[in-house]
N, C-alpha and C. Protein backbone atom coordinates (compact mmCIF):
# COMPACT_ATOMS: atom_id res chain seq x y z
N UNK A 1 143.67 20.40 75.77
CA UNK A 1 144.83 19.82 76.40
C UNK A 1 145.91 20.88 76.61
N UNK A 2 146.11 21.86 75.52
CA UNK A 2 147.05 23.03 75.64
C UNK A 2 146.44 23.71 76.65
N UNK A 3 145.82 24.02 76.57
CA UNK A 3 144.89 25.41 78.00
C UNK A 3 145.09 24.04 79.46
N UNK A 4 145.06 22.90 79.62
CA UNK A 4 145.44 22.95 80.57
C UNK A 4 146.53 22.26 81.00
N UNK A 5 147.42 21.95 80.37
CA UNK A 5 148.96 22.54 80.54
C UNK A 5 150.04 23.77 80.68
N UNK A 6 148.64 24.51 80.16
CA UNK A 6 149.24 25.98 80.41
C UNK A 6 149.14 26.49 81.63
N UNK A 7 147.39 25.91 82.02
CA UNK A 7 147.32 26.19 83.53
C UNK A 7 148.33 25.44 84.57
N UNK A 8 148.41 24.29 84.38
CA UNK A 8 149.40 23.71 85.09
C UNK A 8 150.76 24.10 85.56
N UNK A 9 151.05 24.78 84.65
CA UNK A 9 152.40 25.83 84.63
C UNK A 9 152.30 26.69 85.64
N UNK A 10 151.33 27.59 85.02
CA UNK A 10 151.01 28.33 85.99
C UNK A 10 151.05 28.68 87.17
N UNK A 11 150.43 27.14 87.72
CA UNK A 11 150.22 26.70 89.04
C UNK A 11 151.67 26.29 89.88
N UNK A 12 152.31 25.66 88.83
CA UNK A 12 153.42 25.38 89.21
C UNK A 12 154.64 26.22 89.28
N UNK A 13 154.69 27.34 88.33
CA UNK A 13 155.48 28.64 88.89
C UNK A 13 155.07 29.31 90.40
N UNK A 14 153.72 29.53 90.25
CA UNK A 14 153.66 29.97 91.19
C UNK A 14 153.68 29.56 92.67
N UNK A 15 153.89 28.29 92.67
CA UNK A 15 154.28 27.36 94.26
C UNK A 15 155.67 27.62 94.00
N UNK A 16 156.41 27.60 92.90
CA UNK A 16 158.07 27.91 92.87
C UNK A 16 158.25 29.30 93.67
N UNK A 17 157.09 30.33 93.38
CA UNK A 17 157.92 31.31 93.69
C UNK A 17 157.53 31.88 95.49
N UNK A 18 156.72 30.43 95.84
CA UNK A 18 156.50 31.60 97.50
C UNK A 18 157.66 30.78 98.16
N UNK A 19 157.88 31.78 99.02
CA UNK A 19 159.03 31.19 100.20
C UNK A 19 158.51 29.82 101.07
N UNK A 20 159.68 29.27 101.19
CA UNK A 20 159.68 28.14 102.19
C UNK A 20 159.71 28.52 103.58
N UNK A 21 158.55 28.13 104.42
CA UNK A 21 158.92 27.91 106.04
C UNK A 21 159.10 27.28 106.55
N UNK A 22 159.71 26.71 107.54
CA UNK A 22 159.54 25.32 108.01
C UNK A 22 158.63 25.37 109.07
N UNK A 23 157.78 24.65 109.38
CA UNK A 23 156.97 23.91 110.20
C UNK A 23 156.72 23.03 110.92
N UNK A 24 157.02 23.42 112.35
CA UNK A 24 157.16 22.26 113.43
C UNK A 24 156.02 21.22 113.72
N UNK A 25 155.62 20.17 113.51
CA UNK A 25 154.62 19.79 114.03
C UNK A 25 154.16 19.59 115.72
N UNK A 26 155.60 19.55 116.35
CA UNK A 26 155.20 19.87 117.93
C UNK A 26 155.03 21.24 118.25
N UNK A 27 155.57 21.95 117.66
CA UNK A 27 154.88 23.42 118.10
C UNK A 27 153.93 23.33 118.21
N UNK A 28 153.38 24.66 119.49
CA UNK A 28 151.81 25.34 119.08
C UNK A 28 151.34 25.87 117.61
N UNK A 29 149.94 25.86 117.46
CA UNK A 29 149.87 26.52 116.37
C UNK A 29 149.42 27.72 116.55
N UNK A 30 150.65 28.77 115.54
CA UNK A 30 150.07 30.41 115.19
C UNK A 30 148.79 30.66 114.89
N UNK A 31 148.00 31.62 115.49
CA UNK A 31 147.26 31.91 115.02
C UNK A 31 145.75 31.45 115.25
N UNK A 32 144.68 31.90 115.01
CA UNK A 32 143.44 31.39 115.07
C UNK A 32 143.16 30.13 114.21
N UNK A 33 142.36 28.97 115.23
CA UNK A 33 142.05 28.01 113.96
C UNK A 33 140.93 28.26 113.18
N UNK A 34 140.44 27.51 112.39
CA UNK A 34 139.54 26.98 111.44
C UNK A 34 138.76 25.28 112.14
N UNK A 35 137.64 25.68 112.60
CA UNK A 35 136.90 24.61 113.40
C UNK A 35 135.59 23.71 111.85
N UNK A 36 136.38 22.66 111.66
CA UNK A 36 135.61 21.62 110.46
C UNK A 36 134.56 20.99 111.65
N UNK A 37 133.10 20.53 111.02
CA UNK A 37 132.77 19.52 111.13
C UNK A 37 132.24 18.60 110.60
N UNK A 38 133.11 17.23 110.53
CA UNK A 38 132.60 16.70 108.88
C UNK A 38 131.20 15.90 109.06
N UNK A 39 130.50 15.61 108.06
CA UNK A 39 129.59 14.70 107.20
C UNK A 39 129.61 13.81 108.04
N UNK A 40 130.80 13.11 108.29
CA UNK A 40 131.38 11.80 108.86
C UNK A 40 131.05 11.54 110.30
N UNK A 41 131.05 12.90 111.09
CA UNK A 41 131.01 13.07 112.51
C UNK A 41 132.09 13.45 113.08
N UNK A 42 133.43 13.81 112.11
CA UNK A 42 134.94 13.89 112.70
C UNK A 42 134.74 15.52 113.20
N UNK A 43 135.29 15.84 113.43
CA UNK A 43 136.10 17.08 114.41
C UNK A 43 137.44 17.55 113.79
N UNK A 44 137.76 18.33 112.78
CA UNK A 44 138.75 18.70 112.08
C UNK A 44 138.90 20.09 112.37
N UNK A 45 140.51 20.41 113.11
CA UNK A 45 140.95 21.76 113.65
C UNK A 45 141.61 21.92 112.27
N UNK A 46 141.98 23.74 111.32
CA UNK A 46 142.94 23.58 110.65
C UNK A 46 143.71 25.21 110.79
N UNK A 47 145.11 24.70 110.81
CA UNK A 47 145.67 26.28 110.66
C UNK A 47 146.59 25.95 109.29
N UNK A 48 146.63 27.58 109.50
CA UNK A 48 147.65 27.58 108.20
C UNK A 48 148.48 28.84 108.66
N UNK A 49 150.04 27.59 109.22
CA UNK A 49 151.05 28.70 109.72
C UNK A 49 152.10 29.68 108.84
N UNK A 50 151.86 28.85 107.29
CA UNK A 50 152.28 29.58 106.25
C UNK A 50 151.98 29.76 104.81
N UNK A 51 152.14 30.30 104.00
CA UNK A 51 151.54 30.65 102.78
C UNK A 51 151.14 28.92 102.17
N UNK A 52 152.33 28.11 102.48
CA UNK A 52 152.37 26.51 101.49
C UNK A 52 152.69 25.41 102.13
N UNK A 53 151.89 26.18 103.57
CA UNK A 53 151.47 24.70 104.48
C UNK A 53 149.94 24.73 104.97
N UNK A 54 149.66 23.80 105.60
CA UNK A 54 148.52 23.54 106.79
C UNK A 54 148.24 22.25 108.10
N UNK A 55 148.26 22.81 108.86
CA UNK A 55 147.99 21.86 110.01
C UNK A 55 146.94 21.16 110.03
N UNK A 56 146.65 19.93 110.55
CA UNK A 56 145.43 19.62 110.48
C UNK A 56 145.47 18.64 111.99
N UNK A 57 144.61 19.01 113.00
CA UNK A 57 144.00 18.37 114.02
C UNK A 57 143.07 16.99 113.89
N UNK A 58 143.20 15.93 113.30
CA UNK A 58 142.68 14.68 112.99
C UNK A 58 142.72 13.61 113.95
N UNK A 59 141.13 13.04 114.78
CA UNK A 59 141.58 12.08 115.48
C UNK A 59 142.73 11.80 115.87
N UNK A 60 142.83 13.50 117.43
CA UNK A 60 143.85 13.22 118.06
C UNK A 60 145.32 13.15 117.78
N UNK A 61 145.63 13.76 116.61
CA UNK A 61 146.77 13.45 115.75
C UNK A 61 147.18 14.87 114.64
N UNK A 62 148.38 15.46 115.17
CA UNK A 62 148.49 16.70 114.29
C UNK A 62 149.40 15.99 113.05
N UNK A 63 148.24 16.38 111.57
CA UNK A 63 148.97 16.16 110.18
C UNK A 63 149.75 17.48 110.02
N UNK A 64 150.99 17.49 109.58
CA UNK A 64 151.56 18.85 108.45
C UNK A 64 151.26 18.51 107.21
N UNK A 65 150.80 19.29 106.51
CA UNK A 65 150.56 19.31 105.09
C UNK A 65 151.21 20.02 104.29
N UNK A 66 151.68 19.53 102.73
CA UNK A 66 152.38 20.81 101.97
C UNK A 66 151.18 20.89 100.99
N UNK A 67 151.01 22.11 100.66
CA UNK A 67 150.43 23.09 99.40
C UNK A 67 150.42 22.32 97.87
N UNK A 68 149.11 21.41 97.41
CA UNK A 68 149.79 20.70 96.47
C UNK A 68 148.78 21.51 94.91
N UNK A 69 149.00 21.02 93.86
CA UNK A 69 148.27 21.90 92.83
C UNK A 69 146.92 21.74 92.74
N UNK A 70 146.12 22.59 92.26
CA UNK A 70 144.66 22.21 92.70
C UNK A 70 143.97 23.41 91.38
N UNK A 71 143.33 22.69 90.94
CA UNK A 71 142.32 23.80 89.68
C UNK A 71 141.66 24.99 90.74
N UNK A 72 141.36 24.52 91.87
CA UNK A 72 140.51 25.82 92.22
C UNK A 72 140.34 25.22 93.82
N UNK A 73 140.34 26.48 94.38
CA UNK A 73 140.50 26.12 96.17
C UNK A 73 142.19 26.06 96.39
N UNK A 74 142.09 25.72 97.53
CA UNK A 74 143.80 25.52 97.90
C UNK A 74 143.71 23.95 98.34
N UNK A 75 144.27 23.20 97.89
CA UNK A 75 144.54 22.14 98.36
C UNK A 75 145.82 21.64 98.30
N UNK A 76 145.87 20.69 99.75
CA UNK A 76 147.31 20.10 100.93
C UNK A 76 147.19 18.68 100.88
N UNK A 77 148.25 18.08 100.73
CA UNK A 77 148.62 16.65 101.51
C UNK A 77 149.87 16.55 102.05
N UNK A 78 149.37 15.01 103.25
CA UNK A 78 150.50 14.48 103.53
C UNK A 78 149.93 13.72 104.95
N UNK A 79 150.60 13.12 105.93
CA UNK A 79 149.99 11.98 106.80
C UNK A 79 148.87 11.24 106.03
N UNK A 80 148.98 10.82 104.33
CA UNK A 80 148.16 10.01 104.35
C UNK A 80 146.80 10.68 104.22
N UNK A 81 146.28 11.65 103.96
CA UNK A 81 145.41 12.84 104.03
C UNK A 81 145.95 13.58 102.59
N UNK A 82 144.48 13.94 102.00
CA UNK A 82 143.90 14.79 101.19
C UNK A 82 142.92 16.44 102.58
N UNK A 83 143.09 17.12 102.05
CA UNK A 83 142.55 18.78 102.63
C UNK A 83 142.25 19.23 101.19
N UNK A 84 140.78 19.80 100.85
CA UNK A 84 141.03 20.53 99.94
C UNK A 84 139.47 21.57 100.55
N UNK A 85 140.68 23.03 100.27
CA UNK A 85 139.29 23.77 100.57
C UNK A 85 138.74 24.46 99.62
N UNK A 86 137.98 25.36 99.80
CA UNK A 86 136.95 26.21 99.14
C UNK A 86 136.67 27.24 100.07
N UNK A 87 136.56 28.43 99.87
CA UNK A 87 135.69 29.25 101.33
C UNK A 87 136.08 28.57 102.14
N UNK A 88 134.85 28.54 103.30
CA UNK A 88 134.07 27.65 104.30
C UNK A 88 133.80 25.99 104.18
N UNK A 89 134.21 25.82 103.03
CA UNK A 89 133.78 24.46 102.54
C UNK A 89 135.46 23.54 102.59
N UNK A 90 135.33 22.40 102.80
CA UNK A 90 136.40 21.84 102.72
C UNK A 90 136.14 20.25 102.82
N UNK A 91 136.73 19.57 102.27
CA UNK A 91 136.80 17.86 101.98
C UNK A 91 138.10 17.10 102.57
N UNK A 92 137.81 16.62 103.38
CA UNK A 92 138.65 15.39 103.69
C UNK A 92 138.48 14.13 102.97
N UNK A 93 140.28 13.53 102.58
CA UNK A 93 139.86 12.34 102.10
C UNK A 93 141.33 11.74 101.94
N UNK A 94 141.35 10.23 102.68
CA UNK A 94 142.31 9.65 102.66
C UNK A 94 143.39 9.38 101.48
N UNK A 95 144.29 9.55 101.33
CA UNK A 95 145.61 8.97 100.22
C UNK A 95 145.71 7.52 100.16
N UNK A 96 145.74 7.03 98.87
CA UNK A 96 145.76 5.09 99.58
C UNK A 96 147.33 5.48 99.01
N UNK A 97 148.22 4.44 99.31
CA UNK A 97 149.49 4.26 98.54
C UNK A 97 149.78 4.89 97.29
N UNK A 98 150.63 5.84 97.28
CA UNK A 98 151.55 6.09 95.99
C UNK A 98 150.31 7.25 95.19
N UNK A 99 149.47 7.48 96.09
CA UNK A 99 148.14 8.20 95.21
C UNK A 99 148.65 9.87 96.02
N UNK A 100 148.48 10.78 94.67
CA UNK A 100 149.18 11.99 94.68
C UNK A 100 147.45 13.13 94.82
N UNK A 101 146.81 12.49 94.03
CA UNK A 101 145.45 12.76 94.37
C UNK A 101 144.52 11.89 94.78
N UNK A 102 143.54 12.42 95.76
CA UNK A 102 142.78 11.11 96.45
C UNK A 102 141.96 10.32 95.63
N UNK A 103 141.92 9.34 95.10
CA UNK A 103 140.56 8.68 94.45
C UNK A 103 139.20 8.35 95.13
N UNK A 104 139.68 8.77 96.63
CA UNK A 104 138.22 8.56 97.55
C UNK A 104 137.13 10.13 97.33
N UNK A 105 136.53 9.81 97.15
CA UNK A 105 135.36 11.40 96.98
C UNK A 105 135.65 12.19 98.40
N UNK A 106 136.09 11.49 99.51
CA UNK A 106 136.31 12.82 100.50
C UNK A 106 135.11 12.99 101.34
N UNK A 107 135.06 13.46 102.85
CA UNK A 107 134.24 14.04 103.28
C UNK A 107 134.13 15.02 103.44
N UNK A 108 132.65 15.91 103.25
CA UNK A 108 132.51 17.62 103.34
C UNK A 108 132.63 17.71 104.44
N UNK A 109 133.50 18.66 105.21
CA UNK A 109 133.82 19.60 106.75
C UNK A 109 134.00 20.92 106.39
N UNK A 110 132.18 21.26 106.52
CA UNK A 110 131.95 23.07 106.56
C UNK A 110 132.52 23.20 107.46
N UNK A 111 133.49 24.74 107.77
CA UNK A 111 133.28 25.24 109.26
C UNK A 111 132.76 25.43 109.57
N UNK A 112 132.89 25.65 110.99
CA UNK A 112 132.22 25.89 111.80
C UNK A 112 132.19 27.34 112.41
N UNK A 113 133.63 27.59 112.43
CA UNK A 113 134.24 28.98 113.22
C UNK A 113 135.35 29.27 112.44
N UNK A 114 135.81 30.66 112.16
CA UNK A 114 136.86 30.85 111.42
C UNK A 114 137.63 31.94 112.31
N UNK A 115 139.14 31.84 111.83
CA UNK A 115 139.27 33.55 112.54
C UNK A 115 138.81 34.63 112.63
């Protein structure tokens, strides 16, 4: 329980200490995407215009995401959306109400194409 509260710390200094950007969601997005295709059959575009965000292209619909704590990979929420990646590997999976982590298992969206 101590070792992972310690990690937790950790994790949590270190989102304290990167800078804030702000992030337009009508803007274009910077940069080369990240082409998902999930399990599901979805079509998931993703950028990441800054260190402790990510965009996400979802049925027609751009999510912003913030940078949330994660044991391993980088993982984002927000529109109601779970992102958590790995490498090449990455899981989609809906937020139900008031849920900070998803309780749905998520769908796998390997890329496809990277920058």
């Amino acid at each position: 329980m101590l070792r992972r509260a310690g990690m937790i710390l950790v994790l949590l200094l270190a989102a304290a200490c990167r800078q804030e950007q702000p992030v337009d969601a009508a803007a274009p997005p910077d940069g080369e995407a990240w082409l998902h295709e999930c399990a599901d059959g979805r079509t998931v575009t993703a950028w990441y215009p800054a260190n402790n965000t990510a965009r996400l292209r979802i049925d027609d619909e751009t999510i912003v995401m913030s940078v949330a704590i994660s044991a391993s990979g980088a993982r984002y929420v927000g529109g109601g959306w779970q992102w958590w990646t790995k490498g090449r590997d990455a899981w989609l999976a809906p937020l139900a109400p008031g849920e900070d982590v998803a309780s749905a298992g998520g769908t796998h969206c390997p890329a496809r194409s990277a920058p």
